[in-house]
PDB file of N, CA and C in Angstrom:
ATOM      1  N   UNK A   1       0.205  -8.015 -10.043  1.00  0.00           N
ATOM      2  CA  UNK A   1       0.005  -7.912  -8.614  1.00  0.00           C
ATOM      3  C   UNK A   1      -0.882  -6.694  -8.358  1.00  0.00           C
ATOM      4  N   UNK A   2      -1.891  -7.124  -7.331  1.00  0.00           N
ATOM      5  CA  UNK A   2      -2.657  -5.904  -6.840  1.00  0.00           C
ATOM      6  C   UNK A   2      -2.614  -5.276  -5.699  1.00  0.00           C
ATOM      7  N   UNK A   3      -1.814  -3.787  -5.802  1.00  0.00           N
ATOM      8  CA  UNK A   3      -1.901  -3.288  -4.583  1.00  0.00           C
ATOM      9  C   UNK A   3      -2.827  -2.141  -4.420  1.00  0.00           C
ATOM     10  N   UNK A   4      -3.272  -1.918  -2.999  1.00  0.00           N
ATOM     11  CA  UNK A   4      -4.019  -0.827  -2.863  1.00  0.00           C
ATOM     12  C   UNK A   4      -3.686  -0.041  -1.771  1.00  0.00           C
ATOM     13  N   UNK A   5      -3.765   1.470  -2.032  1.00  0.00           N
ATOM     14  CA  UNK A   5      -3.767   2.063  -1.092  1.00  0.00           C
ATOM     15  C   UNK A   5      -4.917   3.146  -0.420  1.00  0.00           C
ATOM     16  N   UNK A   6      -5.056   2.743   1.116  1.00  0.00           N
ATOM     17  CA  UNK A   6      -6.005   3.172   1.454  1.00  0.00           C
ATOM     18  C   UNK A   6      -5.888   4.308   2.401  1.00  0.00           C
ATOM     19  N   UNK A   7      -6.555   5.825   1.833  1.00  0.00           N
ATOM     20  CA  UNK A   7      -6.256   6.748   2.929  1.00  0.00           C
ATOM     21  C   UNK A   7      -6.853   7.468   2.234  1.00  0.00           C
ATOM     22  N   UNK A   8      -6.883   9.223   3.268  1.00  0.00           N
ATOM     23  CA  UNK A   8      -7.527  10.509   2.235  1.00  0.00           C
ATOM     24  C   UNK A   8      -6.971  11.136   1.528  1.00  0.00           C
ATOM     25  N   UNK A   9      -5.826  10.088   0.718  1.00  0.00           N
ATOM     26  CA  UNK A   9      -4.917  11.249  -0.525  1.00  0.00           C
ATOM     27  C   UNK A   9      -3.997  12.089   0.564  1.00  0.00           C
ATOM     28  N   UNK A  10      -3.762  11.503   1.631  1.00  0.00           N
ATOM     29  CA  UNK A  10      -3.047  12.525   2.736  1.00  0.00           C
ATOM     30  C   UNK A  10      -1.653  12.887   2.408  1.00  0.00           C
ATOM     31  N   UNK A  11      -0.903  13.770   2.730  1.00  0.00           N
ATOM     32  CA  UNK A  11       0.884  13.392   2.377  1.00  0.00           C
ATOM     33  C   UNK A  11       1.414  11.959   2.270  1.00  0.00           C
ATOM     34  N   UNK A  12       1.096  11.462   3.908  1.00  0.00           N
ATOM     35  CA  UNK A  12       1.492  10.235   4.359  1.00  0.00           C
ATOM     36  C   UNK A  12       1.137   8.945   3.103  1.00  0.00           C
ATOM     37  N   UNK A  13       0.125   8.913   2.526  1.00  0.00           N
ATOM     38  CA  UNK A  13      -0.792   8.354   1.774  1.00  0.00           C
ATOM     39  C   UNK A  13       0.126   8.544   0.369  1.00  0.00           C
ATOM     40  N   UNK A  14       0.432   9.371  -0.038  1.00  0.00           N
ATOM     41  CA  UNK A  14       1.163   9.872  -1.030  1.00  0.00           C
ATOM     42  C   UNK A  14       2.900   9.354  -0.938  1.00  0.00           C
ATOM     43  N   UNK A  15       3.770   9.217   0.266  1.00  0.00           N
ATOM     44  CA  UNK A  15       4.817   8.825   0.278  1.00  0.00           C
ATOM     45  C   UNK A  15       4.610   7.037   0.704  1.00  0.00           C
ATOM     46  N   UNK A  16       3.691   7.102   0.575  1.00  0.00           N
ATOM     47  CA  UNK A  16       3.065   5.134   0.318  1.00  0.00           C
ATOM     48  C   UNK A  16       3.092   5.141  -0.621  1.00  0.00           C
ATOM     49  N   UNK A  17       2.461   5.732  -1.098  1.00  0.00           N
ATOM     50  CA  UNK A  17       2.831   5.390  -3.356  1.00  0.00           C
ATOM     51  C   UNK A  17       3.772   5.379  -3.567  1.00  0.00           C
ATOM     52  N   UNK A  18       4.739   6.365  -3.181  1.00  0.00           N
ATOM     53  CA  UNK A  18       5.676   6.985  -3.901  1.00  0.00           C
ATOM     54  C   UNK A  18       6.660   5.672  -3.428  1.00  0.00           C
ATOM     55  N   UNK A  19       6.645   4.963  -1.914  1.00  0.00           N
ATOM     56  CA  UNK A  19       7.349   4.437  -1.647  1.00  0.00           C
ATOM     57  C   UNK A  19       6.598   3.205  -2.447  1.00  0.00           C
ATOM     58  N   UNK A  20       6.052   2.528  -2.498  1.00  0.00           N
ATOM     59  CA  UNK A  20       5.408   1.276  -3.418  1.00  0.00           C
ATOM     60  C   UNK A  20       5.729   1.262  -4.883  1.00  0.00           C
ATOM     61  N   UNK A  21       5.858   2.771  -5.637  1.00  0.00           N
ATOM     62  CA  UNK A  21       6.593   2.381  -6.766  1.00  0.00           C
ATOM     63  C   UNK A  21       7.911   2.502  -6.602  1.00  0.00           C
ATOM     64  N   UNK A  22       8.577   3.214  -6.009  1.00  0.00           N
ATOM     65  CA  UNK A  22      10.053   2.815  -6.197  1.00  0.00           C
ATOM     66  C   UNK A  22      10.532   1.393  -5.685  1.00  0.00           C
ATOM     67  N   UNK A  23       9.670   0.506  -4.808  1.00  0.00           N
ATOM     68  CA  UNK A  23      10.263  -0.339  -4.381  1.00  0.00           C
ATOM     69  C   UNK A  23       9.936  -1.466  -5.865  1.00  0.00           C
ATOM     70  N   UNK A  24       8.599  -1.049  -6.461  1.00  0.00           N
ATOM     71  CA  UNK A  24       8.218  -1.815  -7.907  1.00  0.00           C
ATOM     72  C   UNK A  24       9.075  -1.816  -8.455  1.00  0.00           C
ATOM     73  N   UNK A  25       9.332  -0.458  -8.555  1.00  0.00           N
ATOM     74  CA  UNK A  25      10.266  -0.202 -10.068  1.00  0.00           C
ATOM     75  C   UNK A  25      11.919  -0.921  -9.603  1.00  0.00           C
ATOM     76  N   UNK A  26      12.206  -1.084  -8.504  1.00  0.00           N
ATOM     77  CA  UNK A  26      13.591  -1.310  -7.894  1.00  0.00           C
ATOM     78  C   UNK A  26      13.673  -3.241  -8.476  1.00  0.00           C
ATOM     79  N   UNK A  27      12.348  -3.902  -7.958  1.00  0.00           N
ATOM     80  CA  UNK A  27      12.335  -5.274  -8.185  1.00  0.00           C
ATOM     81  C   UNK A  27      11.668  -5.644  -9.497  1.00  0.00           C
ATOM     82  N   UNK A  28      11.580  -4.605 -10.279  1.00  0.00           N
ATOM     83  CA  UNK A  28      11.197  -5.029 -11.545  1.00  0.00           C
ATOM     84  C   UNK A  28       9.932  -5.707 -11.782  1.00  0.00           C
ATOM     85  N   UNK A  29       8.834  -5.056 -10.629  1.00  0.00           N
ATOM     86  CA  UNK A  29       7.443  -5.494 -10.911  1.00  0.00           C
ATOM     87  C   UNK A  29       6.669  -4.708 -11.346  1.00  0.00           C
ATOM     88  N   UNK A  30       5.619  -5.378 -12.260  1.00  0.00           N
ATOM     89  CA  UNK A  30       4.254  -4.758 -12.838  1.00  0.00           C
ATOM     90  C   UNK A  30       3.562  -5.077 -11.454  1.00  0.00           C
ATOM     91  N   UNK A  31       3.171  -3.648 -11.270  1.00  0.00           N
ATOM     92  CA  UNK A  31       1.553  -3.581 -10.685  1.00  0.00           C
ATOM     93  C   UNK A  31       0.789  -2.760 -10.621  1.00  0.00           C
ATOM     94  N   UNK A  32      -0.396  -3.450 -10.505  1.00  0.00           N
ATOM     95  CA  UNK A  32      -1.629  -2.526 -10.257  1.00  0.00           C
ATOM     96  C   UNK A  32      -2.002  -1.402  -9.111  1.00  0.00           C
ATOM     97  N   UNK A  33      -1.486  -0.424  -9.152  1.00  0.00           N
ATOM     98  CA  UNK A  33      -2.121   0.150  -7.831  1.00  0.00           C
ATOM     99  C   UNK A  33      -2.715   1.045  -7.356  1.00  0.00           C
ATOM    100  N   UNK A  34      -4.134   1.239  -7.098  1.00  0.00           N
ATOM    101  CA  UNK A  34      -5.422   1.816  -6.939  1.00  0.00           C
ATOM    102  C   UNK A  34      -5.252   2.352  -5.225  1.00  0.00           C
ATOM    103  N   UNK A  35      -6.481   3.203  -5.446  1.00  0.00           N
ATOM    104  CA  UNK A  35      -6.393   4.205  -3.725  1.00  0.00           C
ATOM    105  C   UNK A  35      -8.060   3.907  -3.357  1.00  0.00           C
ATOM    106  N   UNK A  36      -8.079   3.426  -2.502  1.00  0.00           N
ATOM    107  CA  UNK A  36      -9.340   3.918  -2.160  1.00  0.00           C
ATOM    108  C   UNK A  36      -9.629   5.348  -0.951  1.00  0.00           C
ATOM    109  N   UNK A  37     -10.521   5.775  -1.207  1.00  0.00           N
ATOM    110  CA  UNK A  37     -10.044   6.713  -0.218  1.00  0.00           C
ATOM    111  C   UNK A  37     -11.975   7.060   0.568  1.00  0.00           C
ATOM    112  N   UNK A  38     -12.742   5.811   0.021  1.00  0.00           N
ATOM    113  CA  UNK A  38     -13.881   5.883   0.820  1.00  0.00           C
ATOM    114  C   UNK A  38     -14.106   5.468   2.436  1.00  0.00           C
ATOM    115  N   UNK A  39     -14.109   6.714   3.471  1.00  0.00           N
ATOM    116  CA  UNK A  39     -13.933   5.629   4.921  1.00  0.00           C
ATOM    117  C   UNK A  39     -14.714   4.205   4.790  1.00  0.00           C
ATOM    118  N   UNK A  40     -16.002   4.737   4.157  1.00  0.00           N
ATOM    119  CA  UNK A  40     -17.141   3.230   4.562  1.00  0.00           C
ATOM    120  C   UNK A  40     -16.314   2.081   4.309  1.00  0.00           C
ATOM    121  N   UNK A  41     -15.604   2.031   3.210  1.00  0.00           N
ATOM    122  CA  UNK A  41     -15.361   1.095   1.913  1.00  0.00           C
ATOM    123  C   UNK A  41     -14.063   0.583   3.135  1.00  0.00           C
ATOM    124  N   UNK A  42     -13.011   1.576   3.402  1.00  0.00           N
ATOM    125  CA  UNK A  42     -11.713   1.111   3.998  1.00  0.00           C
ATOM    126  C   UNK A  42     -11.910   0.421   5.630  1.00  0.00           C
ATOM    127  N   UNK A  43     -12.965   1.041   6.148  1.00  0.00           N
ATOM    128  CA  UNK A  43     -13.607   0.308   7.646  1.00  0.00           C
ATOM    129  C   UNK A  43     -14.247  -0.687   7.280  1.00  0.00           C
ATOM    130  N   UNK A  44     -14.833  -1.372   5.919  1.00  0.00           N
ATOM    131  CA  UNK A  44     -14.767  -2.694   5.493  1.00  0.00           C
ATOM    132  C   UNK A  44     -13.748  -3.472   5.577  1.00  0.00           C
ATOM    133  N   UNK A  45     -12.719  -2.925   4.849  1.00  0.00           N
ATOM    134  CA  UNK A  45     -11.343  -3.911   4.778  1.00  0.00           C
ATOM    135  C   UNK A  45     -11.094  -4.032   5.980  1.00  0.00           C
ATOM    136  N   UNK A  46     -11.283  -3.405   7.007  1.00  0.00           N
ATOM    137  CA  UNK A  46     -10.485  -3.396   8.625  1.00  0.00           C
ATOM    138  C   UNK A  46      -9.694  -2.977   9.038  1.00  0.00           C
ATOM    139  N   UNK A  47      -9.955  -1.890   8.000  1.00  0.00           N
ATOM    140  CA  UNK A  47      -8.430  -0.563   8.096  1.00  0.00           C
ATOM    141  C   UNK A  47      -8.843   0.437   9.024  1.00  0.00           C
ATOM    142  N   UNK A  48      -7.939   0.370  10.435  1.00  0.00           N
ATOM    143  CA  UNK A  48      -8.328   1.413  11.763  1.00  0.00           C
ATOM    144  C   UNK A  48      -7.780   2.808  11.062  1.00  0.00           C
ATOM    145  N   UNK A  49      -6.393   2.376  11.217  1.00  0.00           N
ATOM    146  CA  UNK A  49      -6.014   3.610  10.689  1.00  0.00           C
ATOM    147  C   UNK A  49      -5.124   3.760   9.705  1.00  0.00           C
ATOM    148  N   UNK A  50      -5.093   5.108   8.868  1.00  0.00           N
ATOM    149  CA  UNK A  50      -4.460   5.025   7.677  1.00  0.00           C
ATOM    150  C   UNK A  50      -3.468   5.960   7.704  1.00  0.00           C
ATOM    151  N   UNK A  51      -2.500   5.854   6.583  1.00  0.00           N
ATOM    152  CA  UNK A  51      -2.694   4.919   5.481  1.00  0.00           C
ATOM    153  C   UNK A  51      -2.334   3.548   5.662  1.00  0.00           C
ATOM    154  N   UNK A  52      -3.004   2.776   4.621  1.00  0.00           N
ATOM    155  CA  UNK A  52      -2.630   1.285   4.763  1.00  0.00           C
ATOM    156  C   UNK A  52      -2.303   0.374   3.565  1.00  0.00           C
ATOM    157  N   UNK A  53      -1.678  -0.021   3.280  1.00  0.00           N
ATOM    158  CA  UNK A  53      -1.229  -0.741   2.137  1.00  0.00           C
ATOM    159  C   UNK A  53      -1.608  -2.019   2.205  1.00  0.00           C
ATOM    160  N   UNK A  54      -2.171  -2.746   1.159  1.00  0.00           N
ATOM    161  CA  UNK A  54      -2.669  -3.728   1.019  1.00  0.00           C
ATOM    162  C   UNK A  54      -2.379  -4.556  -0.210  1.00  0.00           C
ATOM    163  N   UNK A  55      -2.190  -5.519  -0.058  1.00  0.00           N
ATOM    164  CA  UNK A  55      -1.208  -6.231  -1.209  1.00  0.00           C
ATOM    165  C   UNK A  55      -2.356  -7.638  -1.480  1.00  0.00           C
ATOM    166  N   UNK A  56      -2.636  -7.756  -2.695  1.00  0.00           N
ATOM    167  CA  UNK A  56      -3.388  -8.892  -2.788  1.00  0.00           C
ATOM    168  C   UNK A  56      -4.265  -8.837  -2.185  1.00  0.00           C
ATOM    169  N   UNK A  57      -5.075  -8.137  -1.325  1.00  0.00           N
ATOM    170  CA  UNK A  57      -6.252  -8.124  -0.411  1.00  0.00           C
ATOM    171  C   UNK A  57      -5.737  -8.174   1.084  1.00  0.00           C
ATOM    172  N   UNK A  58      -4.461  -8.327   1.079  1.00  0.00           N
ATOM    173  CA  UNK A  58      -3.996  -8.327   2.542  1.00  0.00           C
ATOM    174  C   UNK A  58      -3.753  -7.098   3.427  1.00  0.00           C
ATOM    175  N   UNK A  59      -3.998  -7.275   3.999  1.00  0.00           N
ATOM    176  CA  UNK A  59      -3.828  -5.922   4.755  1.00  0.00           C
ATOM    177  C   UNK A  59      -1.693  -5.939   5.372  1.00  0.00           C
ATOM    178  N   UNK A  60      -0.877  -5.368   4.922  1.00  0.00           N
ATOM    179  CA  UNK A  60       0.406  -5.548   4.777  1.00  0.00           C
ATOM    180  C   UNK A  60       0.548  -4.487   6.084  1.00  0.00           C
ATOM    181  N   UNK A  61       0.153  -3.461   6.276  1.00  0.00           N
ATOM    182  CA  UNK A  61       0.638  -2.057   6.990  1.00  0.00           C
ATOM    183  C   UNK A  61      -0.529  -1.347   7.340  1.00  0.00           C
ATOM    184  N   UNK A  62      -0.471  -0.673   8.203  1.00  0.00           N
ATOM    185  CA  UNK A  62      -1.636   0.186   8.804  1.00  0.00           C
ATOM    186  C   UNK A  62      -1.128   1.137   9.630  1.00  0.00           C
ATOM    187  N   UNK A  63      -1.335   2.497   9.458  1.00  0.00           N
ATOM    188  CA  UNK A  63      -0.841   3.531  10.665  1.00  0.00           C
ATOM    189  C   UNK A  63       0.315   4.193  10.392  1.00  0.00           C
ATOM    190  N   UNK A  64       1.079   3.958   9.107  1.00  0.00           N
ATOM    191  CA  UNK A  64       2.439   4.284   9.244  1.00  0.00           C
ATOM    192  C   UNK A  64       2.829   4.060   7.414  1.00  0.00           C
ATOM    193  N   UNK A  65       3.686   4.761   7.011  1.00  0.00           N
ATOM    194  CA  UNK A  65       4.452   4.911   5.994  1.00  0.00           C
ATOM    195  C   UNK A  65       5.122   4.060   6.042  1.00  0.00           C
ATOM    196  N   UNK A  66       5.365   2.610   5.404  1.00  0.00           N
ATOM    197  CA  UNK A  66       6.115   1.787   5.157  1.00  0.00           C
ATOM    198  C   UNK A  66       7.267   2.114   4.265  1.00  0.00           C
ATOM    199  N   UNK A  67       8.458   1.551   4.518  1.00  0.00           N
ATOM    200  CA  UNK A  67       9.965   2.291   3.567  1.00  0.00           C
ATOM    201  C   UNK A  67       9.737   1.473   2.334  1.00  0.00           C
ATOM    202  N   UNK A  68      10.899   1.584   1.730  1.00  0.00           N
ATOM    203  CA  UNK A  68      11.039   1.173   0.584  1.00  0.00           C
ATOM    204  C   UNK A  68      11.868  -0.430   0.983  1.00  0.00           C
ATOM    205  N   UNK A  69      12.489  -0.254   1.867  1.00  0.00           N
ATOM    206  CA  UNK A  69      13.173  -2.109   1.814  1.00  0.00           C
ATOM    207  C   UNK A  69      11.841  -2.718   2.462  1.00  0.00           C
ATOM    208  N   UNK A  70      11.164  -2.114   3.398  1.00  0.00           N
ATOM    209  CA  UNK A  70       9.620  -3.118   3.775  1.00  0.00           C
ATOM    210  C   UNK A  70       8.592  -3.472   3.079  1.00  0.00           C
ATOM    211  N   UNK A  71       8.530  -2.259   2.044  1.00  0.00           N
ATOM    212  CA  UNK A  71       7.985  -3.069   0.814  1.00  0.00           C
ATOM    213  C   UNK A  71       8.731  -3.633  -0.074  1.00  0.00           C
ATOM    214  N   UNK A  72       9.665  -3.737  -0.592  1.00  0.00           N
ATOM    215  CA  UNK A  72      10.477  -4.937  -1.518  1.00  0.00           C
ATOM    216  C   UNK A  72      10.373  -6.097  -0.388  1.00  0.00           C
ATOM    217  N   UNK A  73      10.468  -6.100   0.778  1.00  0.00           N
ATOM    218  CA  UNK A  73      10.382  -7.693   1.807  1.00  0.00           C
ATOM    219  C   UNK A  73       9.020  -8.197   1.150  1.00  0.00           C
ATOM    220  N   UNK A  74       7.968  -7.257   1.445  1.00  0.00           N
ATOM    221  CA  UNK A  74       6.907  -7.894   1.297  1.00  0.00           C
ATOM    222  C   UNK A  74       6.684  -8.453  -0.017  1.00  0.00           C
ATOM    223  N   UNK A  75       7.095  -7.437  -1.226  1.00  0.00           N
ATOM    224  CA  UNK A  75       6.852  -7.655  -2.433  1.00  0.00           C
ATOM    225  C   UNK A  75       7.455  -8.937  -2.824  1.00  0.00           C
ATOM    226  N   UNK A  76       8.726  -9.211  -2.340  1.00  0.00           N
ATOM    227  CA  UNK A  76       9.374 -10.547  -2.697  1.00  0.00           C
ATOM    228  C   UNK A  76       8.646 -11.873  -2.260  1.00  0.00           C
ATOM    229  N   UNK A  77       7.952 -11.495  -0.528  1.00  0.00           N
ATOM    230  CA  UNK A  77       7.174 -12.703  -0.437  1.00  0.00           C
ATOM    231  C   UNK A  77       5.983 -13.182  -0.982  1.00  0.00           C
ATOM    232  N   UNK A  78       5.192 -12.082  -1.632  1.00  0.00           N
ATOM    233  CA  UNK A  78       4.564 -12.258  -1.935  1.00  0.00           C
ATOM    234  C   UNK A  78       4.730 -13.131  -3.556  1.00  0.00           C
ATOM    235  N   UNK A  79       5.348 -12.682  -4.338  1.00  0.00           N
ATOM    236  CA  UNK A  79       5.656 -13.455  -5.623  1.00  0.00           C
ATOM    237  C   UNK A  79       6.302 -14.804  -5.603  1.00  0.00           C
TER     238      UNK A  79
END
């Protein structure tokens, strides 16, 4: 699975990882997960504001630190 996270390495940006692997490591998934942190590149994807988590190319979250049970929701639907 490919997730990405998009922001400037901010705190907020950082407790998105942190929350994306524990929710991995909680459901027992491998994944991939990369940062972009170029504005041009992330105002491509259609990311207003960050950080934003993106799952498969989807845009999952925007604006806000997602928890750890909102990403295991997502992570489950997605598989």
């Amino acid at each position: 699975m490919k997730i990405v996270i998009a922001g400037p390495g901010c705190p907020k940006c950082q407790m998105t990882e942190k929350n994306v692997r524990e929710a991995c490591n909680q459901l027992n998934i491998s994944a991939d997960i990369s940062h972009i942190t170029d504005f041009r590149e992330i105002a491509r994807l259609g990311v207003m504001l960050t950080p934003a988590l993106i799952i498969e190319g989807k845009v999952i979250s925007s604006g806000k630190v997602p928890g750890i049970d909102e990403v295991k929701k997502t992570l489950t639907a997605q598989s």
